[in-house]
C-alpha atoms as a PDB file:
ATOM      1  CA  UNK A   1     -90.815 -29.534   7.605  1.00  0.00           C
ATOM      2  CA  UNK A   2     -92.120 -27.876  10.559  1.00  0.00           C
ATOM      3  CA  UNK A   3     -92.131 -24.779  12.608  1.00  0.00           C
ATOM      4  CA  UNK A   4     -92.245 -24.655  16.613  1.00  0.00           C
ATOM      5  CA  UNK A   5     -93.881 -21.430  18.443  1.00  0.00           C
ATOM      6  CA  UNK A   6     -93.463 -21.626  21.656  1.00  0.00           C
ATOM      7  CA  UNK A   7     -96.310 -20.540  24.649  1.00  0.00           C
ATOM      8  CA  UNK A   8     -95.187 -19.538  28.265  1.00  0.00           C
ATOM      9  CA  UNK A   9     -97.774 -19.869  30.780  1.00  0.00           C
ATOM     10  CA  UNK A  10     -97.847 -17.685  34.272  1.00  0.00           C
ATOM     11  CA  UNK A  11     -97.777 -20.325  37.507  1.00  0.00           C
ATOM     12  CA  UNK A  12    -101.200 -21.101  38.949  1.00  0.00           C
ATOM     13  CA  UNK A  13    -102.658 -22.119  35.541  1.00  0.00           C
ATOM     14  CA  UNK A  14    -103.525 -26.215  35.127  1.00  0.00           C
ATOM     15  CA  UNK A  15    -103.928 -28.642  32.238  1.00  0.00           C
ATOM     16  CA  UNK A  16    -107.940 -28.576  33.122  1.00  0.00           C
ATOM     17  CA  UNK A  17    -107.991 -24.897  32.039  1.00  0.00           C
ATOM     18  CA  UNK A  18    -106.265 -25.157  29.393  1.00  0.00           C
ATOM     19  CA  UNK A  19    -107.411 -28.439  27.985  1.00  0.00           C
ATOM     20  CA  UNK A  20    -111.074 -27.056  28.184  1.00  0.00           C
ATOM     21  CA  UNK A  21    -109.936 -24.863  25.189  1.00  0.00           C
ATOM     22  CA  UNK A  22    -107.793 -27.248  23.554  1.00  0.00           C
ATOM     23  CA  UNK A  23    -110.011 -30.290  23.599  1.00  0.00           C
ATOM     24  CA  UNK A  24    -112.675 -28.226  22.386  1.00  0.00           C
ATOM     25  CA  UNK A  25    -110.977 -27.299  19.054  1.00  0.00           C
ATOM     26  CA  UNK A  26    -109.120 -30.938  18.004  1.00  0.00           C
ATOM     27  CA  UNK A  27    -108.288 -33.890  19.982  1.00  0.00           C
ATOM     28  CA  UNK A  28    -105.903 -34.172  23.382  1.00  0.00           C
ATOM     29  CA  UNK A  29    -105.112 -36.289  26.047  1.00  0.00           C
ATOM     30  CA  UNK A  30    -103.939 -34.910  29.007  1.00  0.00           C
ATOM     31  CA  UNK A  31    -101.674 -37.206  31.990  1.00  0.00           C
ATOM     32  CA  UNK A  32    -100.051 -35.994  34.800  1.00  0.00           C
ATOM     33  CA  UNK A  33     -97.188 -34.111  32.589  1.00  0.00           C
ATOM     34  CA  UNK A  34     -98.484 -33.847  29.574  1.00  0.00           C
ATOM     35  CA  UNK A  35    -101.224 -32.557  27.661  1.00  0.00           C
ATOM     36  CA  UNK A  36    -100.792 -33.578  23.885  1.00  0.00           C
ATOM     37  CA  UNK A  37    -102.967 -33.103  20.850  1.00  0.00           C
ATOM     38  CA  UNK A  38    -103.793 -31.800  17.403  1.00  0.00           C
ATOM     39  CA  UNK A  39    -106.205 -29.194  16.018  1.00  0.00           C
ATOM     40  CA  UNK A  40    -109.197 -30.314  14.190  1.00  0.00           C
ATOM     41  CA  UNK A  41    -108.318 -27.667  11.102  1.00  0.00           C
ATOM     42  CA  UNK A  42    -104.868 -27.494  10.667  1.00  0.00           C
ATOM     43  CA  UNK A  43    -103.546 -31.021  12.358  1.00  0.00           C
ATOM     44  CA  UNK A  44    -101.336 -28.431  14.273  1.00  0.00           C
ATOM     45  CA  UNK A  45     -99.412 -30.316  16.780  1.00  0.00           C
ATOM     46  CA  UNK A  46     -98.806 -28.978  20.161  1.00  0.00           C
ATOM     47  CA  UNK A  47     -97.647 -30.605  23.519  1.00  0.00           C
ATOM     48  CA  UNK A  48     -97.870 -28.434  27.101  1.00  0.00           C
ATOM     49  CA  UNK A  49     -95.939 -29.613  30.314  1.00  0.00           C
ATOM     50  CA  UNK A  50     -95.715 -28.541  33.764  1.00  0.00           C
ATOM     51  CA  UNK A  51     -92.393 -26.104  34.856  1.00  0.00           C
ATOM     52  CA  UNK A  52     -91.718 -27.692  38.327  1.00  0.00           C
ATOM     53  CA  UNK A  53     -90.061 -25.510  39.543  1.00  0.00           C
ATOM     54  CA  UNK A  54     -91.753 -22.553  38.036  1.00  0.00           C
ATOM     55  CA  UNK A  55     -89.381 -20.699  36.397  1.00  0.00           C
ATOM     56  CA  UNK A  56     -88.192 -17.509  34.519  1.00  0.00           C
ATOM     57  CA  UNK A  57     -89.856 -16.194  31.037  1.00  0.00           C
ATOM     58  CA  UNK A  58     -87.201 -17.965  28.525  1.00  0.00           C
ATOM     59  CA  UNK A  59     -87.954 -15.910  25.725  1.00  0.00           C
ATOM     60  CA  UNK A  60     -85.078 -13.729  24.651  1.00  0.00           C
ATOM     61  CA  UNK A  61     -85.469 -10.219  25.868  1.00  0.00           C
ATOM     62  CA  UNK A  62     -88.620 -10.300  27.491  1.00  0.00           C
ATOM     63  CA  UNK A  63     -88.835  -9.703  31.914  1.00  0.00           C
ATOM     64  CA  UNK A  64     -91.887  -9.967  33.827  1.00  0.00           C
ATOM     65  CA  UNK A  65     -92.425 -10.255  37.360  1.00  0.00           C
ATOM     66  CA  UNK A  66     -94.557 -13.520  37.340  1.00  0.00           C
ATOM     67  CA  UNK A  67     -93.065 -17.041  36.946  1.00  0.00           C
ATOM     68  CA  UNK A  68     -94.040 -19.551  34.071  1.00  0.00           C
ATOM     69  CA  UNK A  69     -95.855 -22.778  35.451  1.00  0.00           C
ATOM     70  CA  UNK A  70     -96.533 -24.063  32.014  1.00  0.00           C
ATOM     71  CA  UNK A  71     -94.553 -24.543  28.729  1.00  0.00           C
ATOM     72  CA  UNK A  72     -96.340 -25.371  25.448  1.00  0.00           C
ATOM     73  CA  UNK A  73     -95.196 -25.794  21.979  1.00  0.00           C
ATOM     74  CA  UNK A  74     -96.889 -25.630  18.371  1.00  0.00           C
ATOM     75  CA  UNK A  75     -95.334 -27.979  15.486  1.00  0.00           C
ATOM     76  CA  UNK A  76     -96.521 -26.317  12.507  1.00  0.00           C
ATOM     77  CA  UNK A  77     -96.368 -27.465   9.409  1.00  0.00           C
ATOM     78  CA  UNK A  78     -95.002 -25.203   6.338  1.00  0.00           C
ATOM     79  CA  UNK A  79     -97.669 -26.643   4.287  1.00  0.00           C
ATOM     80  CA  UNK A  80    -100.693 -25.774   6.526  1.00  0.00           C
ATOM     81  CA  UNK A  81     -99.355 -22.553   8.219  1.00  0.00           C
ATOM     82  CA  UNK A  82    -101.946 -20.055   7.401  1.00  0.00           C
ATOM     83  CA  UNK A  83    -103.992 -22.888   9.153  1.00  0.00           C
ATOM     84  CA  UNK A  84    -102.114 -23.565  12.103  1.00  0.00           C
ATOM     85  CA  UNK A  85    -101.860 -19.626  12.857  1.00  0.00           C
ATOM     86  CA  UNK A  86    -105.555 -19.428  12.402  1.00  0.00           C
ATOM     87  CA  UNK A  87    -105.595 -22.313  15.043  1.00  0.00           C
ATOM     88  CA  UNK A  88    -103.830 -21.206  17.478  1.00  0.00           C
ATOM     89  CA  UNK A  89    -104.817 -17.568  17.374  1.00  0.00           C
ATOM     90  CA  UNK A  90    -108.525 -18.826  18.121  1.00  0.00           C
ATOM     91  CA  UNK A  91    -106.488 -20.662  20.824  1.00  0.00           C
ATOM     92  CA  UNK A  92    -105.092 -17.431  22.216  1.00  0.00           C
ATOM     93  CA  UNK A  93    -108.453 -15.408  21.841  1.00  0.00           C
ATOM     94  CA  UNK A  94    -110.639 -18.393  23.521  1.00  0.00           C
ATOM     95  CA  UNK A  95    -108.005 -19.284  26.596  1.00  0.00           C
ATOM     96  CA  UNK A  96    -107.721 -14.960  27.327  1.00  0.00           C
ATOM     97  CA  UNK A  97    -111.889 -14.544  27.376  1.00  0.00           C
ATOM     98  CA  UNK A  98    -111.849 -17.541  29.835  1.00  0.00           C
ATOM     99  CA  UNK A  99    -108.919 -17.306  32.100  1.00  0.00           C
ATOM    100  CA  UNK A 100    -106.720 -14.005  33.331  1.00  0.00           C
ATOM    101  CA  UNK A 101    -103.176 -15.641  33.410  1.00  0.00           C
ATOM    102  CA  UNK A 102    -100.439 -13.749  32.068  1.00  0.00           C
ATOM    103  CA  UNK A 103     -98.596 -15.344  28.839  1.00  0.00           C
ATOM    104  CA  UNK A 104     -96.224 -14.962  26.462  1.00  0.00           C
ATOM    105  CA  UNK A 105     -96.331 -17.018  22.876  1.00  0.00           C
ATOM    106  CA  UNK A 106     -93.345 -16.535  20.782  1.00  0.00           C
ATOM    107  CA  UNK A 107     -91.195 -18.163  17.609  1.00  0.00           C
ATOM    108  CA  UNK A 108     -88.786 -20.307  19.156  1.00  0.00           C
ATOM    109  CA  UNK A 109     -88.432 -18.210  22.129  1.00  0.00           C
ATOM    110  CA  UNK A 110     -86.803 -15.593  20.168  1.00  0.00           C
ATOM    111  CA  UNK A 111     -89.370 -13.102  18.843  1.00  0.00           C
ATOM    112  CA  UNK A 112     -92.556 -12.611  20.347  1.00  0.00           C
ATOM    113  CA  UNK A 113     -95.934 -12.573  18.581  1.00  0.00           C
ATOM    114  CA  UNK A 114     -98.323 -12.031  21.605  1.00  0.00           C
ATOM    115  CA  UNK A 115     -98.052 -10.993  25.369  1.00  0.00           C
ATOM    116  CA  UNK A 116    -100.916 -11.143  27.613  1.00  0.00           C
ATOM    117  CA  UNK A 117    -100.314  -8.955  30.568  1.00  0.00           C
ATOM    118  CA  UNK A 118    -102.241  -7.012  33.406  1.00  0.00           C
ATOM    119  CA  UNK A 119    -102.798  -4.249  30.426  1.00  0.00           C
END
């Protein structure tokens, strides 16, 4: 069994960035819509796509004033959870020292764990 947290992406941001980080901590492959892969540690699954055309912050309850240009997702499995969140808060810490875009990562687009904005 597995659990999905989801990662919204301000417009402007492109698989390059973001695979720089990825790639560097498990495997990915990255096409013209998709950039797929796995973490090295936990075997955390996530898969990132383009939002053509960008579009609204789907998470429940949150409203910013930028538009999302990328949509990512985290299969986590119940097993190797402690893992996974290790992963993927390296992820978050890595991708925010490199790049400035705004973000929001959440559980299921319901409740939000992390929010990068201007502050």
């Amino acid at each position: 069994m597995t659990i999905m947290m989801s990662l919204e992406i301000e417009e402007g941001v492109s698989f390059d960035e973001l695979s720089l980080v990825l790639c560097s901590m498990g495997d990915c492959s990255v096409d013209a819509k998709h950039l797929v892969g796995n973490f090295r540690y936990s075997n955390c699954y996530f898969v990132f796509r383009y939002v053509f055309p960008n579009d609204d912050v789907a998470t429940d309850g949150v409203l910013v004033d930028w538009k999302v240009g990328v949509r990512g997702a985290f299969h986590c499995s119940i097993e190797m959870l402690a893992e996974c969140s290790e992963d993927i808060k390296m992820f978050l810490e890595n991708f925010s020292k490199e790049f400035d875009f705004k973000f929001v990562f959440s559980f299921q687009y319901e409740s939000v764990y992390a929010w990068r904005d201007e502050f």
